[in-house]
C-alpha atoms as a PDB file:
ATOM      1  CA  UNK A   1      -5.519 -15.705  -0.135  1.00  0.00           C
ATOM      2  CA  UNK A   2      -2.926 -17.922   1.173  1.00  0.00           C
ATOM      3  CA  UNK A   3      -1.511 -17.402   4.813  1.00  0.00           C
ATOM      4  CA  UNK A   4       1.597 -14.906   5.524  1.00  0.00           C
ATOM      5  CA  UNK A   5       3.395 -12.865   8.688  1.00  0.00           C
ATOM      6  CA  UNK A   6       2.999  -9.292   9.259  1.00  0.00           C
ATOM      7  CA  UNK A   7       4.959  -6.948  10.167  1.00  0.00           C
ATOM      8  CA  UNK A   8       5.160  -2.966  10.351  1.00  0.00           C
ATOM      9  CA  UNK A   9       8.811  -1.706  10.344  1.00  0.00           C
ATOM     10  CA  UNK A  10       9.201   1.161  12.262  1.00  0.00           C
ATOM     11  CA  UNK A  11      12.440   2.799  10.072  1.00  0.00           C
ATOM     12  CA  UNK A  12      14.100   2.488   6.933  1.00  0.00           C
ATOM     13  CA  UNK A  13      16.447  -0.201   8.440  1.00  0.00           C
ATOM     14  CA  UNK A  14      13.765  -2.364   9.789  1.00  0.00           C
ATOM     15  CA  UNK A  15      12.518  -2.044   6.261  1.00  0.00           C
ATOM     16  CA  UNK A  16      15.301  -3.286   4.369  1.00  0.00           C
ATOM     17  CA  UNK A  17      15.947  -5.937   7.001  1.00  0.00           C
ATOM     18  CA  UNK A  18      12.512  -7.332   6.352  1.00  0.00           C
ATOM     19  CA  UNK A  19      13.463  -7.379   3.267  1.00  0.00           C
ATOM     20  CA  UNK A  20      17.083  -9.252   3.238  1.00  0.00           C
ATOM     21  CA  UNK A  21      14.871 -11.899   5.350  1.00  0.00           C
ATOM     22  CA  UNK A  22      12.659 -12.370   2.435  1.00  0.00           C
ATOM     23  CA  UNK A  23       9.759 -10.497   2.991  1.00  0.00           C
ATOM     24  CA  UNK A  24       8.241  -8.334   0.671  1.00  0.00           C
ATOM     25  CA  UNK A  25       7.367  -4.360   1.255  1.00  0.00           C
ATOM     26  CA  UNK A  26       3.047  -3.071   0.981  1.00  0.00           C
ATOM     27  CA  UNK A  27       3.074   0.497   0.200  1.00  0.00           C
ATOM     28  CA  UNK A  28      -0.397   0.986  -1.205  1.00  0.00           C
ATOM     29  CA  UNK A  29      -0.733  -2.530  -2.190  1.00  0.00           C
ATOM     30  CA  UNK A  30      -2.908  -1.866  -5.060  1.00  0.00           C
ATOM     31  CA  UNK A  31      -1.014  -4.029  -7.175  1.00  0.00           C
ATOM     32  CA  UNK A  32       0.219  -6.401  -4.504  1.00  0.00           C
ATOM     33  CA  UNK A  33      -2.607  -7.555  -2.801  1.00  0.00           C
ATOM     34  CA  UNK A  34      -4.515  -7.951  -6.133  1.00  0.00           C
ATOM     35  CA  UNK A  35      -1.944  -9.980  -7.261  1.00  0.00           C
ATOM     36  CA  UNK A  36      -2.022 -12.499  -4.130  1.00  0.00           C
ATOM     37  CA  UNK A  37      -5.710 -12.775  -4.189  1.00  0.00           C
ATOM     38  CA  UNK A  38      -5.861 -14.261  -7.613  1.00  0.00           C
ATOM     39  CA  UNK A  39      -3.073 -16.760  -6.363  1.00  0.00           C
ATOM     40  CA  UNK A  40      -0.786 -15.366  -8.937  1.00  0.00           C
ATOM     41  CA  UNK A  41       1.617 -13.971  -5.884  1.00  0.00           C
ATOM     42  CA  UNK A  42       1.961 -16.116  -2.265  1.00  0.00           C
ATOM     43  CA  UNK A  43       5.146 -14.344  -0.003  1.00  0.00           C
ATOM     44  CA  UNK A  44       5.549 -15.660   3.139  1.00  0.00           C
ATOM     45  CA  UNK A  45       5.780 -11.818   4.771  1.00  0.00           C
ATOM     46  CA  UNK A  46       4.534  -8.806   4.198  1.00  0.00           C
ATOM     47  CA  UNK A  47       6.409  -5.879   6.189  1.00  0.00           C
ATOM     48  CA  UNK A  48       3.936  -2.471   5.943  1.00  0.00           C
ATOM     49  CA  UNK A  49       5.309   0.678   5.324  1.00  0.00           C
ATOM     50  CA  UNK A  50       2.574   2.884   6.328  1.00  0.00           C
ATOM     51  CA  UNK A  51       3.640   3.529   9.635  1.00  0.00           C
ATOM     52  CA  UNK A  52       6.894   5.306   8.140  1.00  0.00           C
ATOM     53  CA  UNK A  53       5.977   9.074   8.396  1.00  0.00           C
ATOM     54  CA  UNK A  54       9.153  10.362   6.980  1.00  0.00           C
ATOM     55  CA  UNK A  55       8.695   8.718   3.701  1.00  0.00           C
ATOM     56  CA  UNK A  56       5.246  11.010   3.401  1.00  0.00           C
ATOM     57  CA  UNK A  57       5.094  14.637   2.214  1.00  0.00           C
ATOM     58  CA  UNK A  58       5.788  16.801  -0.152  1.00  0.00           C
ATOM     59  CA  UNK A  59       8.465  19.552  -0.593  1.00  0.00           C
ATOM     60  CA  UNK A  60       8.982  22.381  -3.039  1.00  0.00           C
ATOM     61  CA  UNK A  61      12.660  24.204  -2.725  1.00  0.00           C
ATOM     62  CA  UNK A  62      14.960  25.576  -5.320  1.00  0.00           C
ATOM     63  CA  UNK A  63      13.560  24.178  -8.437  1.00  0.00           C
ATOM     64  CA  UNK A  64      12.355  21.109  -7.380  1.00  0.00           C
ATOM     65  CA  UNK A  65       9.192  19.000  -6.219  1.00  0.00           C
ATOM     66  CA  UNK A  66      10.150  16.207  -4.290  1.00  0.00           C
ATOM     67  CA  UNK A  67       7.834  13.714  -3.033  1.00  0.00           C
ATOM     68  CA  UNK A  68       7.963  11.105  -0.171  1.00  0.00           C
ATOM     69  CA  UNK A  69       7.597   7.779  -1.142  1.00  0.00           C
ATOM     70  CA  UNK A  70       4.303   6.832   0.457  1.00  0.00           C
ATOM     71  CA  UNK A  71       2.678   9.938  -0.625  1.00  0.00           C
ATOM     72  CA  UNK A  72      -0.390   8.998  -2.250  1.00  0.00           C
ATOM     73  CA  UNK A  73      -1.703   9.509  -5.680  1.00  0.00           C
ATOM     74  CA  UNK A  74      -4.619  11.743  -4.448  1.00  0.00           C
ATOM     75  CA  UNK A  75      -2.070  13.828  -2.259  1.00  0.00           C
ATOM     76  CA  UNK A  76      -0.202  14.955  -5.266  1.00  0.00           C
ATOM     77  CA  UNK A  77      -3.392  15.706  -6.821  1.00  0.00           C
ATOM     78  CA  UNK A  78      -4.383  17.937  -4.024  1.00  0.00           C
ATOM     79  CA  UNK A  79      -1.499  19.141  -3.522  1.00  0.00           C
ATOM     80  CA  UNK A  80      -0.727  22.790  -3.694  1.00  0.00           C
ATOM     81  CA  UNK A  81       1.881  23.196  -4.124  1.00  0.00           C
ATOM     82  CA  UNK A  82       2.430  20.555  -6.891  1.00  0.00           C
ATOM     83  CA  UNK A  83      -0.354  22.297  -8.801  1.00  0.00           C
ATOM     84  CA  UNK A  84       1.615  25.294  -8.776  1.00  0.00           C
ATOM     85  CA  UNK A  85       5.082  24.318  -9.797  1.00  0.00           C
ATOM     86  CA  UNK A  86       4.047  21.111 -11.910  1.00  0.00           C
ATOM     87  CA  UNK A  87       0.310  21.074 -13.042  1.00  0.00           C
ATOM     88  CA  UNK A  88       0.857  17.971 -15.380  1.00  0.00           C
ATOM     89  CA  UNK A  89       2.277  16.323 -12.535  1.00  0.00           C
ATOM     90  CA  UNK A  90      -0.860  17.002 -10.403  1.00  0.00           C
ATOM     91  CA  UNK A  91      -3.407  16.257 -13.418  1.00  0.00           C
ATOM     92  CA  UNK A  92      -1.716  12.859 -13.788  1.00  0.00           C
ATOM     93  CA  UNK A  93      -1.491  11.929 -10.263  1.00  0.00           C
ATOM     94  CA  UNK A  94      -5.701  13.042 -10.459  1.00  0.00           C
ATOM     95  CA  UNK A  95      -6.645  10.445 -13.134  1.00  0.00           C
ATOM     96  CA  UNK A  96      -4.779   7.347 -11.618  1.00  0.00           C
ATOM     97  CA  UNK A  97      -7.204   4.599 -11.563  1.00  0.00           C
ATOM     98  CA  UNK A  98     -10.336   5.452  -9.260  1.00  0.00           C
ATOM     99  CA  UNK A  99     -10.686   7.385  -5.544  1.00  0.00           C
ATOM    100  CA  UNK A 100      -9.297   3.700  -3.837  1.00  0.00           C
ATOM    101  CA  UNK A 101      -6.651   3.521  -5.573  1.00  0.00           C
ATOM    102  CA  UNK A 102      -5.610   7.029  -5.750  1.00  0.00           C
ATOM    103  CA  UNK A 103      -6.428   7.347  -1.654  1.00  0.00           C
ATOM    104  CA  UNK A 104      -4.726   3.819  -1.280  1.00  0.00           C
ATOM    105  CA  UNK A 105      -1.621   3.832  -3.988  1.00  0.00           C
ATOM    106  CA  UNK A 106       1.787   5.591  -3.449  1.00  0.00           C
ATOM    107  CA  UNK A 107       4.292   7.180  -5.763  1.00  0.00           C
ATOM    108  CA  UNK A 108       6.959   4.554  -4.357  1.00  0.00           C
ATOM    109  CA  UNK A 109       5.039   1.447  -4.582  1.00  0.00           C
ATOM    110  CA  UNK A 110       4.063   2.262  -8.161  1.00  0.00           C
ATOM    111  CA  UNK A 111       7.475   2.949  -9.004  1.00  0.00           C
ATOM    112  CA  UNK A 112       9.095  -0.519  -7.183  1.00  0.00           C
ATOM    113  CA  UNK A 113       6.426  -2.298  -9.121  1.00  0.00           C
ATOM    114  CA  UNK A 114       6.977  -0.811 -12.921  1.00  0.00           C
ATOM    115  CA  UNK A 115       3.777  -2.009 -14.021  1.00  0.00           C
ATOM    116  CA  UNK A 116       4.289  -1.081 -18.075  1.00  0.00           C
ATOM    117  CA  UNK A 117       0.920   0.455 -17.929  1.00  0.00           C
ATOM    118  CA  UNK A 118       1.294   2.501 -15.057  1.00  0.00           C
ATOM    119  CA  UNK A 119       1.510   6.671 -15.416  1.00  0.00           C
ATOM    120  CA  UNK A 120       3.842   7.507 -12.739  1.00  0.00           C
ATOM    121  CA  UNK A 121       6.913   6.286 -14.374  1.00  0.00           C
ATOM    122  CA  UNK A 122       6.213   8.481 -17.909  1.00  0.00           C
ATOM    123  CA  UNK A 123       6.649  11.784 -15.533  1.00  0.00           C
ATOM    124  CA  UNK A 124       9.490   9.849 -13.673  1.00  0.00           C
ATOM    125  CA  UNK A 125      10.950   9.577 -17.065  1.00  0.00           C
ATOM    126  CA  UNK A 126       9.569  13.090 -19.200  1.00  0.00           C
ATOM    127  CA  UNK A 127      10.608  15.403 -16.309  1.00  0.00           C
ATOM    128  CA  UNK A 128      14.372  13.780 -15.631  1.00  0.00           C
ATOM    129  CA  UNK A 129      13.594  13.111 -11.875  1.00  0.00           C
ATOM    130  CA  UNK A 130      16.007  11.001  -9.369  1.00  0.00           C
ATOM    131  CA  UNK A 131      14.707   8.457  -7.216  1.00  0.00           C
ATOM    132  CA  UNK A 132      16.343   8.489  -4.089  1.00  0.00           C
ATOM    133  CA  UNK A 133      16.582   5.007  -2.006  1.00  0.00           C
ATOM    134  CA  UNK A 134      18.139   4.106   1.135  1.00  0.00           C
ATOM    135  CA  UNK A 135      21.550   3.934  -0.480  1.00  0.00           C
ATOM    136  CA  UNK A 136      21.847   6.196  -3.232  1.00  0.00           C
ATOM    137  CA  UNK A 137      20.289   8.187  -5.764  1.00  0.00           C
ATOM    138  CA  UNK A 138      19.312   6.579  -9.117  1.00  0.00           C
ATOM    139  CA  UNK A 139      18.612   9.054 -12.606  1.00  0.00           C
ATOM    140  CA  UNK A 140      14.677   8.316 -14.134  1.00  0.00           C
ATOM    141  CA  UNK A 141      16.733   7.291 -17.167  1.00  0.00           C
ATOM    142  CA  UNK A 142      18.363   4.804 -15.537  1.00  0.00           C
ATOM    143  CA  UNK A 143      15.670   3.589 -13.866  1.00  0.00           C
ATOM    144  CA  UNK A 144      13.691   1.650 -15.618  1.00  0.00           C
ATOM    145  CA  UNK A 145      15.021  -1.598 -17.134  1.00  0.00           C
ATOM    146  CA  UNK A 146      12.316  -3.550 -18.441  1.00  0.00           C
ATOM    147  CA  UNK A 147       8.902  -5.506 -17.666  1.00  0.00           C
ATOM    148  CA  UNK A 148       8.182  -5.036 -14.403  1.00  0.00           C
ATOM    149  CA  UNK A 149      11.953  -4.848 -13.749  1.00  0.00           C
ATOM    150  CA  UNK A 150      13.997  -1.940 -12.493  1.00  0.00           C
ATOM    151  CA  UNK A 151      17.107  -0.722 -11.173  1.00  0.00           C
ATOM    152  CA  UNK A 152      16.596  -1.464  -7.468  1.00  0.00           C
ATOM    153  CA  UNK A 153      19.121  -4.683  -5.743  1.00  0.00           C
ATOM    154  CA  UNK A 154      17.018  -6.575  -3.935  1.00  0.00           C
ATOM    155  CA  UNK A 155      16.941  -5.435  -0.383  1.00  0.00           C
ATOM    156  CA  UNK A 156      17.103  -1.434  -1.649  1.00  0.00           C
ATOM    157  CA  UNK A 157      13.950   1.026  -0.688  1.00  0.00           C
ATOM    158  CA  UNK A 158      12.836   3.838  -2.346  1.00  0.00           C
ATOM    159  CA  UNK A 159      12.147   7.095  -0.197  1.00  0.00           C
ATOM    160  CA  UNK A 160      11.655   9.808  -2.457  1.00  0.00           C
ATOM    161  CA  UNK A 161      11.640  11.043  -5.627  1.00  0.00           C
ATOM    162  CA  UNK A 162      12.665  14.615  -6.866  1.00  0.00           C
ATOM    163  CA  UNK A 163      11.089  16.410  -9.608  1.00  0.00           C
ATOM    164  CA  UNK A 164      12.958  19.599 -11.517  1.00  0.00           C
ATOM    165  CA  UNK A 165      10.222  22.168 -12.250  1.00  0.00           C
ATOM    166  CA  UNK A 166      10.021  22.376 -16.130  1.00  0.00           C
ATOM    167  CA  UNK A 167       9.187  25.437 -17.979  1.00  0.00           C
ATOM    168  CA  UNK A 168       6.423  23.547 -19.934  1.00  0.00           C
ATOM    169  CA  UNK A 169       4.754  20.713 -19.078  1.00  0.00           C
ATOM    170  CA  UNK A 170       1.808  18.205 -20.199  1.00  0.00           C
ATOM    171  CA  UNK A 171       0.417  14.425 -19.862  1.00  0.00           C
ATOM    172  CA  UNK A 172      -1.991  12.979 -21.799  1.00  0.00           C
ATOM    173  CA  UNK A 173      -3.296   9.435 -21.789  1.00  0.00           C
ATOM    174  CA  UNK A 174      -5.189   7.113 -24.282  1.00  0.00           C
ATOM    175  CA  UNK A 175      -6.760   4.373 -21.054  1.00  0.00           C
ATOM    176  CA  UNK A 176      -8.172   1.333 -20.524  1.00  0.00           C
ATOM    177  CA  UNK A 177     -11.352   1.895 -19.000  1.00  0.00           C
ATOM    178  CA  UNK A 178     -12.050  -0.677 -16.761  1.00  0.00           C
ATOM    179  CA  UNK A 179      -8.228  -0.282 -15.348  1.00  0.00           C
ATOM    180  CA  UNK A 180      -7.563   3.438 -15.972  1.00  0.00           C
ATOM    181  CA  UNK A 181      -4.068   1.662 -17.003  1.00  0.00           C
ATOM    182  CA  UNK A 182      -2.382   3.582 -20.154  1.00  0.00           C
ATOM    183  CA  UNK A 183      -2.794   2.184 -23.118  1.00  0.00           C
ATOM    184  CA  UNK A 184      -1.087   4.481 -24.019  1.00  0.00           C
ATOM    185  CA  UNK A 185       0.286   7.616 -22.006  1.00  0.00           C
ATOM    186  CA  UNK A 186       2.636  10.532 -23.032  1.00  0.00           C
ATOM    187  CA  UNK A 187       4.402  12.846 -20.576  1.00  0.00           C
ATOM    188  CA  UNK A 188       6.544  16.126 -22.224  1.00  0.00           C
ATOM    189  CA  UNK A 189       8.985  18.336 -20.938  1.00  0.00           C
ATOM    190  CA  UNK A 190      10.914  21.342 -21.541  1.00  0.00           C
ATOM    191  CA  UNK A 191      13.462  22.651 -18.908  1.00  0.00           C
ATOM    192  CA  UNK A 192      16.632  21.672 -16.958  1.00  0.00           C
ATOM    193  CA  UNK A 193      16.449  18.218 -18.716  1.00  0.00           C
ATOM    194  CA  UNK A 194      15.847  19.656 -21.960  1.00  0.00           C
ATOM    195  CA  UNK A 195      13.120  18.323 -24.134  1.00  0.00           C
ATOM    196  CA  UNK A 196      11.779  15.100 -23.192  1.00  0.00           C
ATOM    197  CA  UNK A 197       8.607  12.880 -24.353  1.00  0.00           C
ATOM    198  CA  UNK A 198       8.186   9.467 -22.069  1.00  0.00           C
ATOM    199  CA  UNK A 199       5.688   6.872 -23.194  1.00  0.00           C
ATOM    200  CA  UNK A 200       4.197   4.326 -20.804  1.00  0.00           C
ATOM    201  CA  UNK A 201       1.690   1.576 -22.061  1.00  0.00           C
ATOM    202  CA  UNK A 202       3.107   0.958 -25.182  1.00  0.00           C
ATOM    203  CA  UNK A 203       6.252  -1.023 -24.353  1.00  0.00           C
ATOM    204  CA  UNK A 204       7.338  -3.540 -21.698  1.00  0.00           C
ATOM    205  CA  UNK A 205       8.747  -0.725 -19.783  1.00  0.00           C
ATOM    206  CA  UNK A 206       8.321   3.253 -20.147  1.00  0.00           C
ATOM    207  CA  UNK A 207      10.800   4.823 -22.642  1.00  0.00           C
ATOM    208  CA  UNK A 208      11.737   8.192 -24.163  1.00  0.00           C
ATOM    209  CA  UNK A 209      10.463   8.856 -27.666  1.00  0.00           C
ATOM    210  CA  UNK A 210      13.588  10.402 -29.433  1.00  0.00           C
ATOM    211  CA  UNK A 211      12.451  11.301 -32.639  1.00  0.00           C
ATOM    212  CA  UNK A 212       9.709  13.366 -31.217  1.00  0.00           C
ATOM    213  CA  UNK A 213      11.928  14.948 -28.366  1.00  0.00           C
ATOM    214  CA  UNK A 214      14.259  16.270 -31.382  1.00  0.00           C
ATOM    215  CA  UNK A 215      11.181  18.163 -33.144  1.00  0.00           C
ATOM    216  CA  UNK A 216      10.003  19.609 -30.348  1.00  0.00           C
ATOM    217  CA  UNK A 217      13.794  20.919 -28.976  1.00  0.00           C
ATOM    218  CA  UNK A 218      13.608  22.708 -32.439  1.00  0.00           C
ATOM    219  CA  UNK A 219      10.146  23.875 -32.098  1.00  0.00           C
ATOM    220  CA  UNK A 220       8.058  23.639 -29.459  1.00  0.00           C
ATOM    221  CA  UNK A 221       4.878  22.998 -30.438  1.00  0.00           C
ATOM    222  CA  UNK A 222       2.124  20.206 -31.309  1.00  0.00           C
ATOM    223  CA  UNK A 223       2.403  21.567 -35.187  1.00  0.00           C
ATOM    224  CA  UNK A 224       6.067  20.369 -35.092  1.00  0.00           C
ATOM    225  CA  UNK A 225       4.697  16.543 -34.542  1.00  0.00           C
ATOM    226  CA  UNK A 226       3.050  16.338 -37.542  1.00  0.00           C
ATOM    227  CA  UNK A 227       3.676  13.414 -39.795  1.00  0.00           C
ATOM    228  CA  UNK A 228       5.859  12.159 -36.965  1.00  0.00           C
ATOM    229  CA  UNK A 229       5.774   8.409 -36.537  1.00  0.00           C
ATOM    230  CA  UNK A 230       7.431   5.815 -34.337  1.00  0.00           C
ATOM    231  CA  UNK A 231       8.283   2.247 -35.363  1.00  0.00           C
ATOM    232  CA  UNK A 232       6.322  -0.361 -33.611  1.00  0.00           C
ATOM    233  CA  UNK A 233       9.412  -2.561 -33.330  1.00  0.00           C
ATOM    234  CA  UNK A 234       9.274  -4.054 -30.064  1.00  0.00           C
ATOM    235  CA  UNK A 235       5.757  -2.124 -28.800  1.00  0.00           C
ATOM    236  CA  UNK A 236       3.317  -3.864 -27.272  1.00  0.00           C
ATOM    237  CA  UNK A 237       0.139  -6.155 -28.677  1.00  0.00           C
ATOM    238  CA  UNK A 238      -2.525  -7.707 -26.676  1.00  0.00           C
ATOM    239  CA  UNK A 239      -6.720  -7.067 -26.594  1.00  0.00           C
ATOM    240  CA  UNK A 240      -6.769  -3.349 -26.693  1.00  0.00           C
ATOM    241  CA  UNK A 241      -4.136  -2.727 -29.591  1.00  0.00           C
ATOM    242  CA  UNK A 242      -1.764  -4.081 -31.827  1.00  0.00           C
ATOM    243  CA  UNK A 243       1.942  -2.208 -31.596  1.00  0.00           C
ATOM    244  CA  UNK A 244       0.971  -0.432 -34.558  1.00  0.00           C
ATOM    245  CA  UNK A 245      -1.729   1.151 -32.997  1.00  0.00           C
ATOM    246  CA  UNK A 246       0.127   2.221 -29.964  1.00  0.00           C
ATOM    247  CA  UNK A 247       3.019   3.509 -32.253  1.00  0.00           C
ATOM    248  CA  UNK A 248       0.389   5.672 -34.476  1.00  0.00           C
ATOM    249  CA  UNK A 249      -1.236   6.700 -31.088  1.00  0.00           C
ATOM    250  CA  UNK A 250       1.719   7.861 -29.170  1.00  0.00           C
ATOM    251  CA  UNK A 251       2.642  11.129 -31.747  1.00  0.00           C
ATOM    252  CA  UNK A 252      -1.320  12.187 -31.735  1.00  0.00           C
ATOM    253  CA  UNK A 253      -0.834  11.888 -27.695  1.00  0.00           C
ATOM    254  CA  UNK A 254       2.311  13.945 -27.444  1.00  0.00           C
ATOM    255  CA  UNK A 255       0.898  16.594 -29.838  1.00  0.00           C
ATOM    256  CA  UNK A 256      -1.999  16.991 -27.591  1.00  0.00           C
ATOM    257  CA  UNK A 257       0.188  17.107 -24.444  1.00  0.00           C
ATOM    258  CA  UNK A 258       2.428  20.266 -25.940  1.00  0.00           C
ATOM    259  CA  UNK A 259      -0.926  21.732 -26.645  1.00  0.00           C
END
């Protein structure tokens, strides 16, 4: 790993100044630092967020979960309180990679880094959330933008993300495993959003699945997705599937998730 400076901000601002002065941010760095040790990332700086305790915790008030930023994976998994008022949440946030990464990884630096495997941003996306940042506050559908890319300027941090509490909720996810990555994942919703069905895995970025969310707003139930199909235009292929096999997967998924 090549050489770099090191710094631990000790607020928000100092954040975002280390980052106007090109340095990049390590939440959990379970992508980062995996990245730079196969030479495939080299910043100069690395400024640490760990040290920020306000962007850690977890709240549950008038119909909504929100979640700090550098809460981990296996905090929302343990979590109470997120069991309670979002149990998909909770189950997804529990089958993240392994123990490291769940005990390492953070809602936040999963989000920033919009891997187009990664689970976090289906339930981002199937549960209508807002990402809140140091500026403003940014709608899950308006989040996302495409591989690896997202809605953030530059020099913006994330600090939270809110959750509405659905009426019905499920996840379900077809993995990789070696990774634990999605091959395909499914997150659905019913509640303040309406009915919603995100997919992660299958194309460069996570996306809502349309066709399926109008079946299910008429009838709620896995029944109502069958013969349901999505085209494959634009999915991905690699070594673990063709787009057709993602597209065929991702009904079967969202049927299991309604239950």
């Amino acid at each position: 790993m090549q050489a770099f400076n090191y710094s631990t901000p000790a607020s928000v601002a100092d954040a975002r100044a280390a980052l106007a002065s090109g340095a990049r941010l390590l939440a959990g760095g379970q992508s980062l630092l995996a990245s730079m040790k196969l030479g495939l990332q080299a910043p100069e700086a690395l400024a640490d967020l760990s040290g920020l305790a306000d962007l850690r915790g977890i709240t549950v008030s008038g119909g909504v979960v929100k979640i700090g930023a550098m809460t981990t994976h296996a905090a929302v998994a343990a979590s109470a309180d997120v069991r309670a008022a979002i149990p998909a949440l909770a189950d997804l946030a529990g089958h993240i990679g392994d123990r490291q990464v769940r005990n390492r990884g953070t809602i936040g630096g999963s989000l920033a880094n919009a891997d187009p495997a990664a689970c976090y941003p289906a339930a981002v996306l199937g549960l209508g959330a807002t990402v809140h940042t140091d500026r403003r506050d940014i709608a899950a559908d308006d989040f996302f933008t495409g591989l690896y890319s997202t809605a953030l300027a530059e020099d913006e941090v994330i600090t939270a993300v809110s959750f509405p509490v659905p009426q019905a909720a499920g996840w379900q996810k077809f993995k990789q495993p070696a990774s634990r990555f999605s091959i395909v994942g499914v997150f659905v919703s019913k509640g303040p959003q309406g009915v919603r069905v995100a997919v992660t895995g299958a194309g460069p970025c996570a996306f809502r699945a349309t066709a399926l969310e109008e079946r299910l707003a008429a009838n709620w139930s896995g029944a109502a997705l069958a013969g349901a199909s999505v085209s494959a235009d634009g999915l991905n292929t690699d070594l673990h599937g063709s787009a057709e096999y993602r597209a065929a997967l991702i009904p079967v998924l969202a049927a299991r998730a309604v239950g």
